[in-house]
C-alpha atoms as a PDB file:
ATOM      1  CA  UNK A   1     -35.493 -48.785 -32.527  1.00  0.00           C
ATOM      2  CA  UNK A   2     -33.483 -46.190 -30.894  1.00  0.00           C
ATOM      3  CA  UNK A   3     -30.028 -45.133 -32.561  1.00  0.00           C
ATOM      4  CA  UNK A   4     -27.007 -44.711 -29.863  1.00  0.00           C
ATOM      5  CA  UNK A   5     -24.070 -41.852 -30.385  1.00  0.00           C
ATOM      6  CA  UNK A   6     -21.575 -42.331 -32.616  1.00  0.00           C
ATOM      7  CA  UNK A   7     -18.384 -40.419 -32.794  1.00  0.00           C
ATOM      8  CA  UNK A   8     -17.901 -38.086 -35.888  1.00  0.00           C
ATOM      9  CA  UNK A   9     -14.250 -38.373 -36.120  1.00  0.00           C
ATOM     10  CA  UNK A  10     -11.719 -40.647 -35.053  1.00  0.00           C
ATOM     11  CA  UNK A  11      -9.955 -40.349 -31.934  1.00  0.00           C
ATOM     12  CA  UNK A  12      -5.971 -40.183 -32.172  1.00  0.00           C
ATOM     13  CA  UNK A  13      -3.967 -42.047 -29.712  1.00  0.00           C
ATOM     14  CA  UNK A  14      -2.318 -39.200 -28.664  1.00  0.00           C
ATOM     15  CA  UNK A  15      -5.391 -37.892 -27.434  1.00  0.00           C
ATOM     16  CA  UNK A  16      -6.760 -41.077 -26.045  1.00  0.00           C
ATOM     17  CA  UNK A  17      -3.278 -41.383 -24.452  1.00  0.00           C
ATOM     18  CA  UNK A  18      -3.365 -37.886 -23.057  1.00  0.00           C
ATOM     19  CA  UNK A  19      -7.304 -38.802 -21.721  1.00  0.00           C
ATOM     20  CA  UNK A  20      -5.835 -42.184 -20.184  1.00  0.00           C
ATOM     21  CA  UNK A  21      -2.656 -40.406 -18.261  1.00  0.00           C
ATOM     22  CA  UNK A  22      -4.504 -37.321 -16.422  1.00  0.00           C
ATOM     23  CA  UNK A  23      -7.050 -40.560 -14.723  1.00  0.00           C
ATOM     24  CA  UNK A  24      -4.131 -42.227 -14.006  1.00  0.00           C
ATOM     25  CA  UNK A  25      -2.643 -39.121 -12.215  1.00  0.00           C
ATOM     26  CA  UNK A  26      -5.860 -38.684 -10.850  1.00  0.00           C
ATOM     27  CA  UNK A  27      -6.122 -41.542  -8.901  1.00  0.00           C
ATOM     28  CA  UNK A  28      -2.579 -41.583  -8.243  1.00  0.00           C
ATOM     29  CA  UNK A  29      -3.116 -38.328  -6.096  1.00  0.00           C
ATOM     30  CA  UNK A  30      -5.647 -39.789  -4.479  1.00  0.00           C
ATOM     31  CA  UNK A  31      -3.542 -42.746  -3.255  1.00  0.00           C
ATOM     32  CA  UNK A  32      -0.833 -40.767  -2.546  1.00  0.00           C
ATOM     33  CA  UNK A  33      -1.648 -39.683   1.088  1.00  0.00           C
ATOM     34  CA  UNK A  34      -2.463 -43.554   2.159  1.00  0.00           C
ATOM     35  CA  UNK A  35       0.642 -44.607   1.990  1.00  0.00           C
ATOM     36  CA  UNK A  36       2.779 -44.523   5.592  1.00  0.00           C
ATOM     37  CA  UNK A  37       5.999 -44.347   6.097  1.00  0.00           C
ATOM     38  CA  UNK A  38       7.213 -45.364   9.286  1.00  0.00           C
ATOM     39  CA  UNK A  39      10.696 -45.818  11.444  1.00  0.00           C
ATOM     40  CA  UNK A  40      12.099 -49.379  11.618  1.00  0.00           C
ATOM     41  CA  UNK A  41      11.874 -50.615  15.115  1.00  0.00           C
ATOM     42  CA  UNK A  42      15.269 -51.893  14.754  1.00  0.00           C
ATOM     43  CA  UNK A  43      17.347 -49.460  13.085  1.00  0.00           C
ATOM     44  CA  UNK A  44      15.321 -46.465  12.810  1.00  0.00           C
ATOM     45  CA  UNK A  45      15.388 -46.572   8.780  1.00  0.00           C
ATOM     46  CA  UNK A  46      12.253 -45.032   7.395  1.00  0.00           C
ATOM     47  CA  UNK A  47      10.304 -47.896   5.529  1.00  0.00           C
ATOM     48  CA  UNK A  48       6.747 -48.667   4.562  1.00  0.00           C
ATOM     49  CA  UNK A  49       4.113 -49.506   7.228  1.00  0.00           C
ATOM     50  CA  UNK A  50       3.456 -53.383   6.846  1.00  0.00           C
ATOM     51  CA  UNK A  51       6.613 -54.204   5.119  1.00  0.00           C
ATOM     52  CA  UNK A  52       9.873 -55.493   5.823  1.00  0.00           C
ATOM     53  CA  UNK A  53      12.845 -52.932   6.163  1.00  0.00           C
ATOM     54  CA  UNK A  54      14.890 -52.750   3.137  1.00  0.00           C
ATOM     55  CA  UNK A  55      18.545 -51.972   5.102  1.00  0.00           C
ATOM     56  CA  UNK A  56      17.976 -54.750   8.462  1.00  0.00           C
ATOM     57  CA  UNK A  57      15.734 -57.161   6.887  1.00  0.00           C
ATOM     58  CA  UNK A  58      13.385 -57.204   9.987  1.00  0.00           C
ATOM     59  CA  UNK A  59       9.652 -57.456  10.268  1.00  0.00           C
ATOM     60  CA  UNK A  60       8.150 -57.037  13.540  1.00  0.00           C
ATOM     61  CA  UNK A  61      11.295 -57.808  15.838  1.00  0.00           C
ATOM     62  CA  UNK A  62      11.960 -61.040  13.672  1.00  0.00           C
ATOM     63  CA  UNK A  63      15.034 -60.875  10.783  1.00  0.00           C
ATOM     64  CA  UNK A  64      12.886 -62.182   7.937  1.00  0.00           C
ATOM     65  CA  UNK A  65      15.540 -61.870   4.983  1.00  0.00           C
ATOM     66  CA  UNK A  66      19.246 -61.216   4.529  1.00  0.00           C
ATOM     67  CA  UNK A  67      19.733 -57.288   5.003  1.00  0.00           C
ATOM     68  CA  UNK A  68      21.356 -56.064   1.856  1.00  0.00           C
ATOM     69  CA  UNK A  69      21.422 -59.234   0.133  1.00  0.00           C
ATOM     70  CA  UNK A  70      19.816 -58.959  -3.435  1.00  0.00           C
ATOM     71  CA  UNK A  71      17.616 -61.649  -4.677  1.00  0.00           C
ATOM     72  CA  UNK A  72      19.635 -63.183  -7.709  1.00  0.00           C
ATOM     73  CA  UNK A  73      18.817 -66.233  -9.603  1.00  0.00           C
ATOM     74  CA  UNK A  74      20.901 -68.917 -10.923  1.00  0.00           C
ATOM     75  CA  UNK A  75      22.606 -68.339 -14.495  1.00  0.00           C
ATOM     76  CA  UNK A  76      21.020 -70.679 -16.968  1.00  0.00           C
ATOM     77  CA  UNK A  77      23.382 -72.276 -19.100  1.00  0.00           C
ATOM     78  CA  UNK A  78      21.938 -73.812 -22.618  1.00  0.00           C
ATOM     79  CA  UNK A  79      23.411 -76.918 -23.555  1.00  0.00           C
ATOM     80  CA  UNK A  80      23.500 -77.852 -27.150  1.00  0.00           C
ATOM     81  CA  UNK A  81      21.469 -81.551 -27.478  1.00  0.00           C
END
């Protein structure tokens, strides 16, 4: 039976960490130059290709969400039982 590889010494996390954040930047740079930014047909503010703008709230020539309005929820009250 054939014996696999085993490590001689531990691995720290810091190194492990390091090893984990330079793929991560990797493919970040890779993804980097897909990403389009185009004018809003409406008001001209620049704003991701596919998306709604963030300042009118339109989406191909239709208003699809209140421009400026931030999404809040309710505030939960407890009530003691």
């Amino acid at each position: 039976m054939a014996k696999h590889p085993v490590p001689k010494k531990r691995m720290s996390s810091a190194k492990s960490g390091h090893r984990y954040a330079a793929f991560k930047q990797k493919k970040y740079r890779a993804l980097k130059g897909f990403v389009n930014v185009v004018k809003c047909d409406a008001c001209g503010a620049p704003r991701l290709n596919q998306f709604a703008c963030k300042a009118c709230g339109t989406f191909r020539g239709r208003s699809v969400e209140k421009a400026g309005a931030a999404k809040t929820a309710d505030k939960v009250v407890k009530v003691k039982a």
